[in-house]
Protein backbone atom coordinates (compact mmCIF):
# COMPACT_ATOMS: atom_id res chain seq x y z
CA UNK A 1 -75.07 -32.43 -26.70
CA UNK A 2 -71.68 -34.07 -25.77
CA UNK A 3 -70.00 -35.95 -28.40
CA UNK A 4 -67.96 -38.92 -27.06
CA UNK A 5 -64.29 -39.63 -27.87
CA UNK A 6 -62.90 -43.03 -29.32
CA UNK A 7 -60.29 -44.24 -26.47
CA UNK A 8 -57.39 -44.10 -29.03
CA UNK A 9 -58.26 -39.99 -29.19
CA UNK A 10 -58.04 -39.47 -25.34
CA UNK A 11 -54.67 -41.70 -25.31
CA UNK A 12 -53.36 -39.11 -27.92
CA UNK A 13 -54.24 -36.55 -25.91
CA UNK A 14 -52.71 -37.83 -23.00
CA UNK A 15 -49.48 -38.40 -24.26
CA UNK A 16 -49.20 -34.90 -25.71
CA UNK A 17 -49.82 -33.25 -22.49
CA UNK A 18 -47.51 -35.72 -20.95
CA UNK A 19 -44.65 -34.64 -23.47
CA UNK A 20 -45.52 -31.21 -23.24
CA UNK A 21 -45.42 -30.87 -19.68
CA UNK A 22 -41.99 -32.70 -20.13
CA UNK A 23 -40.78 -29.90 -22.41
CA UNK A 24 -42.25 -27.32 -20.25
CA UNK A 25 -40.26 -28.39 -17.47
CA UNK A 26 -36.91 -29.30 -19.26
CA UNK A 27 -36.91 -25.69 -20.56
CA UNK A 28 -38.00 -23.91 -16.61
CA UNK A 29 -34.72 -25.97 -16.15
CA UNK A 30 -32.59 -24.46 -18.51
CA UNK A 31 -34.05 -21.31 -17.82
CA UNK A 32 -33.01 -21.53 -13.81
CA UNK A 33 -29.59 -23.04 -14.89
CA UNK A 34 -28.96 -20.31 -17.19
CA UNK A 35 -29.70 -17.63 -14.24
CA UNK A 36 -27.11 -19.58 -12.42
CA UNK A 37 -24.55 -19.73 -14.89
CA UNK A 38 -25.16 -15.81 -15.52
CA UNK A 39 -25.28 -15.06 -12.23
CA UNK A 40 -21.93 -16.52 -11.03
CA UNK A 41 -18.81 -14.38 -10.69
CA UNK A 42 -16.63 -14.61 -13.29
CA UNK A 43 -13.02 -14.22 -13.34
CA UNK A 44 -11.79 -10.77 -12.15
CA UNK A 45 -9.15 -8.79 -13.44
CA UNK A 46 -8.09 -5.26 -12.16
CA UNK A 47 -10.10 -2.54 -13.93
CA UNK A 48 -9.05 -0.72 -16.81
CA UNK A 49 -7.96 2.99 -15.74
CA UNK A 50 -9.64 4.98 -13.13
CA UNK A 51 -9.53 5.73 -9.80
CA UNK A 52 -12.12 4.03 -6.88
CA UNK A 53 -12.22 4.33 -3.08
CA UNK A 54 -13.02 1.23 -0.84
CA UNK A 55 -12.80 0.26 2.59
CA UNK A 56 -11.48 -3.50 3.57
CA UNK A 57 -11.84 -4.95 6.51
CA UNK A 58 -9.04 -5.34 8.60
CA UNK A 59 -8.05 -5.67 12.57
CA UNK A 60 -8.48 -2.29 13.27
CA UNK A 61 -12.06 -2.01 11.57
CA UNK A 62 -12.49 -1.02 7.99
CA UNK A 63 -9.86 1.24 6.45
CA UNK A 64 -9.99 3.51 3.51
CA UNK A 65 -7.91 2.79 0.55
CA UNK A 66 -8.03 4.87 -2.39
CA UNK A 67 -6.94 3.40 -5.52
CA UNK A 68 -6.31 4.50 -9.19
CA UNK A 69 -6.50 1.56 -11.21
CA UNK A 70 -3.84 -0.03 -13.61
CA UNK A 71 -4.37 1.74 -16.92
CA UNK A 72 -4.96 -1.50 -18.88
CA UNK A 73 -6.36 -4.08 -16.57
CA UNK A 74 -2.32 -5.04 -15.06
CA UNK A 75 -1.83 -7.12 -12.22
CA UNK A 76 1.31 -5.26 -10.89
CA UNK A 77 0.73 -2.84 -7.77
CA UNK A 78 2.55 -0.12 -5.99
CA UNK A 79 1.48 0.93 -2.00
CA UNK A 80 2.46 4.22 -1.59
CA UNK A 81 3.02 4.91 2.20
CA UNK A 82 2.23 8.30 4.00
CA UNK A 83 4.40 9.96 6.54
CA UNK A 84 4.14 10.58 10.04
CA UNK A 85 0.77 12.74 10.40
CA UNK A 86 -0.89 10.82 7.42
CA UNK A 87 -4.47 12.04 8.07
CA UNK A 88 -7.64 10.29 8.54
CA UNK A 89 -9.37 11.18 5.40
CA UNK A 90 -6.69 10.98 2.23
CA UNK A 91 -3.61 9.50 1.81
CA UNK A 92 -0.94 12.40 1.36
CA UNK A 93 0.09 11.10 -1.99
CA UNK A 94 -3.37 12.15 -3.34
CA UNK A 95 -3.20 15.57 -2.98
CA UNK A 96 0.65 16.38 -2.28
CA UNK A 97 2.06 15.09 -4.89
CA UNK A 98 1.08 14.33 -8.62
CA UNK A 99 1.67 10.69 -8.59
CA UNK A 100 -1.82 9.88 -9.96
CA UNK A 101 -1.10 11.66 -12.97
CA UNK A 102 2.35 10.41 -13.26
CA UNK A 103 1.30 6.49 -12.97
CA UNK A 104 -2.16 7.20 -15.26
CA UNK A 105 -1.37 5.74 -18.33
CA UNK A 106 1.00 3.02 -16.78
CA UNK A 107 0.01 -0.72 -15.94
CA UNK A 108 -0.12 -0.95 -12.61
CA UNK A 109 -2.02 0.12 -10.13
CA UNK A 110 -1.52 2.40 -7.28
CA UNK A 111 -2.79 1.53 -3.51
CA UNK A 112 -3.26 4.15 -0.55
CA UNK A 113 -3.81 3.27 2.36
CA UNK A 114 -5.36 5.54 4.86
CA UNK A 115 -4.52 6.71 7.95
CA UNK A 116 -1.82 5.39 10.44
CA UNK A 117 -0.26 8.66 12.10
CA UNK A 118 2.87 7.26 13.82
CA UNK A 119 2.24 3.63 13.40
CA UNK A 120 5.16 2.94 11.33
CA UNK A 121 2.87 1.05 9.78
CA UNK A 122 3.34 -1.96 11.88
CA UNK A 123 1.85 -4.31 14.57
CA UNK A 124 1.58 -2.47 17.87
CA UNK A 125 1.67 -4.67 20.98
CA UNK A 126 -0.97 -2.63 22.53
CA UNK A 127 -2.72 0.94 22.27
CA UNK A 128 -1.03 3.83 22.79
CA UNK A 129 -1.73 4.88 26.54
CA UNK A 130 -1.16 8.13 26.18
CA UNK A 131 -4.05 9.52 23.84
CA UNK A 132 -6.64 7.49 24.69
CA UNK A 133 -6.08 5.07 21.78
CA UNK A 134 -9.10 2.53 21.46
CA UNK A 135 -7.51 0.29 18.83
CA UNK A 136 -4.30 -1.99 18.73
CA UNK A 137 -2.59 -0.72 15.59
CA UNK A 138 -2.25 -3.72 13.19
CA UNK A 139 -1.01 -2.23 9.93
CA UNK A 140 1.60 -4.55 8.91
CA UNK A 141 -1.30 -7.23 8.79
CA UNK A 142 -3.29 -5.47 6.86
CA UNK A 143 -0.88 -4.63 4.47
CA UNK A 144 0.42 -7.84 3.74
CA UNK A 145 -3.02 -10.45 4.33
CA UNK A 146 -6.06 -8.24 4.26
CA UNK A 147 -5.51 -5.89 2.00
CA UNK A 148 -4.12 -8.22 -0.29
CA UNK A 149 -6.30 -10.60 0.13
CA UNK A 150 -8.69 -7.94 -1.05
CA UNK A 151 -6.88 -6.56 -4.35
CA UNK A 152 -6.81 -10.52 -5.21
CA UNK A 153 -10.57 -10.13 -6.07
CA UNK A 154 -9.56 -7.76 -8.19
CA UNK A 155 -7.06 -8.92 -10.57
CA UNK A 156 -3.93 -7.88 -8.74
CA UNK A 157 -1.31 -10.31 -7.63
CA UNK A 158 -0.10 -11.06 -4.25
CA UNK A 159 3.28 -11.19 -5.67
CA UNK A 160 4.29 -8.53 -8.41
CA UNK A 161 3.75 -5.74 -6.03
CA UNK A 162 5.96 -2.56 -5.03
CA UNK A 163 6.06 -0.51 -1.72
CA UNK A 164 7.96 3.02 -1.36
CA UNK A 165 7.01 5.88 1.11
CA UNK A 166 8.18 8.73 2.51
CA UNK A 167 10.41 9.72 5.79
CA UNK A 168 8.38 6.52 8.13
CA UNK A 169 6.65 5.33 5.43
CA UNK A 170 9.97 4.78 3.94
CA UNK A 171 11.31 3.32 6.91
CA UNK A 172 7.91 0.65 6.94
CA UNK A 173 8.90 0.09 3.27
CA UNK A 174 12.31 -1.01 3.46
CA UNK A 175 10.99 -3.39 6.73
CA UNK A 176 7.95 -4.33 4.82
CA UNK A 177 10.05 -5.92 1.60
CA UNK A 178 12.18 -6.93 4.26
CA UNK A 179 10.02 -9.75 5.88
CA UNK A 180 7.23 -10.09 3.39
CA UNK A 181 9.59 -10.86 -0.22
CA UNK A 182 6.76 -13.10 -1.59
CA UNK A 183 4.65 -9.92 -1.70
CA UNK A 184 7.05 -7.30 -2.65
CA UNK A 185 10.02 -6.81 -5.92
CA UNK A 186 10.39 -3.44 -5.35
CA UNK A 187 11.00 -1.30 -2.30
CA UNK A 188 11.49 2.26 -2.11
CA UNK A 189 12.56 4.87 0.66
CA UNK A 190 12.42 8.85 0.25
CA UNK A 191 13.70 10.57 3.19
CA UNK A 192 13.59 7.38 5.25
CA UNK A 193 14.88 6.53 8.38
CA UNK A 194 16.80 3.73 7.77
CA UNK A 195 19.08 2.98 10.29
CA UNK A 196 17.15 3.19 14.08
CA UNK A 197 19.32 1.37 16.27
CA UNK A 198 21.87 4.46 15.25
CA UNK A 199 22.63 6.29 18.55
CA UNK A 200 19.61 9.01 19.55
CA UNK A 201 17.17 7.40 16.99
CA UNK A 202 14.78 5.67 19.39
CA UNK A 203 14.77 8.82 21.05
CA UNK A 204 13.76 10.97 18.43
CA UNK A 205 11.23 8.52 17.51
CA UNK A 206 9.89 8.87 20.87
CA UNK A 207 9.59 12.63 21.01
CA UNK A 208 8.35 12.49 17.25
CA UNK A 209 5.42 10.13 18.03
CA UNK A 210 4.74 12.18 21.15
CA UNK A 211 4.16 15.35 18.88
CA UNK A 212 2.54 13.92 16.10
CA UNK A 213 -0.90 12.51 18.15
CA UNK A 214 0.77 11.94 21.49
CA UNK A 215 1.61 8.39 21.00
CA UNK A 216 4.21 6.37 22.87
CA UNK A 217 6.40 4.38 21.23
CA UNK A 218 6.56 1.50 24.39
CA UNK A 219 2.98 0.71 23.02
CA UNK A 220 4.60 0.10 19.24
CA UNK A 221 7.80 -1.84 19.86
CA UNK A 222 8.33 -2.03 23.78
CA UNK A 223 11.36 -0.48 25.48
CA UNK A 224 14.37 0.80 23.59
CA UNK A 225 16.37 -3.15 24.44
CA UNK A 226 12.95 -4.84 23.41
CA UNK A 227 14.28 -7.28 20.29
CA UNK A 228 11.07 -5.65 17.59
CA UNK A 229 12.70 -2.46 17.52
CA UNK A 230 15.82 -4.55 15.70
CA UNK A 231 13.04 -6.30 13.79
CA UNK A 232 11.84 -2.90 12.12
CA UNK A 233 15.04 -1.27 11.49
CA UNK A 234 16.61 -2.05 7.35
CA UNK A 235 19.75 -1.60 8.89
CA UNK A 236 19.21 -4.44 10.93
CA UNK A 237 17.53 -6.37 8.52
CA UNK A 238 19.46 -5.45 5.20
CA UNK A 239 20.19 -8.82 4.31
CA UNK A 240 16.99 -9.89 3.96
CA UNK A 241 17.04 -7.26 1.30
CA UNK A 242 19.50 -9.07 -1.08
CA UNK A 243 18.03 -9.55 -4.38
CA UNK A 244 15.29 -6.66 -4.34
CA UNK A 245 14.90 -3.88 -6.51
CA UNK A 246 15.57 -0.69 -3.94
CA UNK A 247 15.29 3.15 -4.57
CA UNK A 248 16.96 4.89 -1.59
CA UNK A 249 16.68 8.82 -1.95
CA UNK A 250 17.59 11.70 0.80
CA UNK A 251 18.49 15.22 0.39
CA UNK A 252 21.15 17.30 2.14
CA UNK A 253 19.06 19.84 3.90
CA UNK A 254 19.86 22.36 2.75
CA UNK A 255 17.10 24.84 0.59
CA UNK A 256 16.42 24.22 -2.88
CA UNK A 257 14.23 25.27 -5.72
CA UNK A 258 10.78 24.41 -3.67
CA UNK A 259 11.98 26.32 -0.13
CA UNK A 260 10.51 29.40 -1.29
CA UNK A 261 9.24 30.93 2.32
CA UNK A 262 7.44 33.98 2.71
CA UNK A 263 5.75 34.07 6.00
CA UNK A 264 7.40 33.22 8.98
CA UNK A 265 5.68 29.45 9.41
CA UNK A 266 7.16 29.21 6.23
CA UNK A 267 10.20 29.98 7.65
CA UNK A 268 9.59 27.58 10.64
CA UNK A 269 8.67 24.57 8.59
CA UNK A 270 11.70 25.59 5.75
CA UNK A 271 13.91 24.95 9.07
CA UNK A 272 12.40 21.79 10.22
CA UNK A 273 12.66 20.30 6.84
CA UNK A 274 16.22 21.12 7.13
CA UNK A 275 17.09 19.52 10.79
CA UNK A 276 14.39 16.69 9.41
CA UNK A 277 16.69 16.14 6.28
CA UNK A 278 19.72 16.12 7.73
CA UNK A 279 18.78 13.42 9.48
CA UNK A 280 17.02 11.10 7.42
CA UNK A 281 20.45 11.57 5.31
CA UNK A 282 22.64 10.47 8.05
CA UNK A 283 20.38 7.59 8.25
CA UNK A 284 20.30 6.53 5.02
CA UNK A 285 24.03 7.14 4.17
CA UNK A 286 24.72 4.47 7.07
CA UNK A 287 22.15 2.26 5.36
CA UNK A 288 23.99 2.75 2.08
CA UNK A 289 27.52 1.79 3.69
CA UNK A 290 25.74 -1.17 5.17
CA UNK A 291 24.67 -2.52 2.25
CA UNK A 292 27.75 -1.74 -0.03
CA UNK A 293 29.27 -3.76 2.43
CA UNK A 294 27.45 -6.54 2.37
CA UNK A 295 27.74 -6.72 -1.33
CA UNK A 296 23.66 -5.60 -1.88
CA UNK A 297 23.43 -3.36 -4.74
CA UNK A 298 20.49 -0.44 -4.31
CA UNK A 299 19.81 2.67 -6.77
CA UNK A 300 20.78 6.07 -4.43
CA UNK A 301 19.69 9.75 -4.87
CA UNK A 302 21.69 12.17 -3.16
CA UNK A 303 20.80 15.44 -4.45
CA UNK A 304 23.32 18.28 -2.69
CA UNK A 305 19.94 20.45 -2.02
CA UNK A 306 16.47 19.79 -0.70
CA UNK A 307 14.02 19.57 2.46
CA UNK A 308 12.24 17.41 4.37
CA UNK A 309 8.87 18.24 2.04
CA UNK A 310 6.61 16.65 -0.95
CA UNK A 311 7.29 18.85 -3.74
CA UNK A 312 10.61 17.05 -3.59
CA UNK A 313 9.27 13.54 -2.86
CA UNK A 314 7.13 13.91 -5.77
CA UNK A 315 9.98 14.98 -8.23
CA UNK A 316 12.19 11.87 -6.71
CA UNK A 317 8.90 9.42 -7.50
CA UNK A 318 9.32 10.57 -10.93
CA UNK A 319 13.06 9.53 -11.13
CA UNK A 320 12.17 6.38 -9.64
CA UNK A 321 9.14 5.71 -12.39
CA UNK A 322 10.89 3.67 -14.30
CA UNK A 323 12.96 1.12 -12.00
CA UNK A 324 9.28 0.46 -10.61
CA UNK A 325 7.59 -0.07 -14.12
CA UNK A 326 10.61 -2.29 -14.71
CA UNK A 327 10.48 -4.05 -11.90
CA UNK A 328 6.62 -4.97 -11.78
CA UNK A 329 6.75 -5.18 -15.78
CA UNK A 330 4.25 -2.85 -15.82
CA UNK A 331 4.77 -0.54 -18.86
């Protein structure tokens, strides 16, 4: 038997499953606007320590960067360039040298790039047509808008950053700092060739690029009276280089404690190293003279012994440790 309710009960009811469906849907609310608060990216900062290896997208398709991290979440930065057969698959620094362990504990964080064998790491005007080359060569963009525009995300800053390389990467350094100040405070050049408009320079360059991958030079920079190649030479462009923080190193030639050579490509390479040397010191006392005379000061290395090889890149990165951490206030 159904019992009937007074009017006043069913209005109760009414009203409490009008204020509980109210309730109900205020807190579904909060609960989807708490998901989207959650969910939203907060502010990066670089990582603490460690090392990581990405690829960002660039002109050329994605490239490889590996990347050892600032130790405590800095925004400074150091590229480290590779030389003229920098491989595919690691950056030279990674497994040459021991400039992971010398930066570990430091705060900033250290970028290599991969690849670029004989790019001077700059904009081509067109493929090399010697080697079949697919791809324009755009490294100079990437290094200073997409990759960049990459480590942003991260926590580092587009401005507190530091270049040096080795023999061309130094060379792309210096040029680098050169046009792109905003980006870089620090530039450094080991065994760089830093003066190309010097006579039998953009020939050497040519037969250089021809052995290392077969590339030709006319598809980098043009013809040897083309006005880029004055663009990419720091002798050229040394005044552009007032006011930065430079490390300028290069060796006599001549053996020294890491020429040890036992077997006779040892003995082959021990003798490029030297011719290699030689030169990149001609270049880069006629650099030094350039600047003196303009007034722009620069820390040198001239060491009376040493070859165109890492063991003594790596001990010269370790001199320049602290003019970087300095520099990038990154201690």
């Amino acid at each position: 038997m159904s019992i009937a309710r007074p009017q006043w009960t069913n209005r109760l009811l009414q009203r409490l499953l009008t204020v509980t469906a109210a309730l109900l849907a205020c807190a579904m609310l909060a609960g989807i606007s708490g998901q989207a608060t959650a969910g939203a990216a907060p502010a990066h900062r670089a990582p603490s320590g460690g090392y990581e290896e990405v690829w960002v997208p660039s002109e050329m398709g994605p490239i490889k960067v590996q990347i050892q991290w600032a130790s405590r979440g800095g925004n400074a930065a150091l590229y480290l360039l590779d030389g003229l057969r920098a491989r595919d698959d690691r950056n030279a620094w990674t497994f040459e040298t021991n400039a992971l362990d010398q930066f570990r504990n430091d705060n900033v964080t250290l970028v290599m790039p991969v690849g670029g064998e004989s790019s001077f790491y700059t904009d081509w005007m067109a493929p090399s047509n010697l080697n079949g080359q697919q791809t324009t060569y755009k490294w100079e963009s990437f290094l200073t808008r997409d990759l960049p525009n990459y480590l942003e995300t991260r926590g580092v800053s587009r401005n507190n950053n530091g270049v040096l390389g080795l023999s061309m990467g130094g060379s792309a350094a210096m040029t680098l700092a050169a046009h792109h100040r905003d980006q870089f405070t620090f530039a450094g050049s080991l065994s760089g060739y830093l003066n190309l408009s010097a006579p039998g320079m953009r020939e050497a360059i040519r037969v250089a690029m021809l052995d290392a991958g077969r590339y030709n030079v006319d598809s980098m920079w043009g013809p040897p009276w083309s006005p880029l190649w004055l663009r990419n030479d720091p002798f050229v462009q040394a005044e552009q280089l007032r006011g930065l923080s430079m490390y300028v190193y290069a060796a006599s030639g001549l053996p020294g404690p890491y020429d040890q050579p036992n077997a006779p490509i040892e003995y082959f390479n021990t003798a490029a190293g030297m011719g290699l040397e030689a030169l990149a010191l001609a270049n880069t006392r006629a650099f030094e003279f350039r600047l003196n005379s303009m007034g722009i000061p620069a820390t040198y290395s001239f060491p009376a012994n040493g070859t165109h090889s890492w063991q003594y890149w790596s001990a010269e990165l370790w001199k320049a440790r602290p003019q970087i951490l300095n520099t990038l206030n990154a201690w």
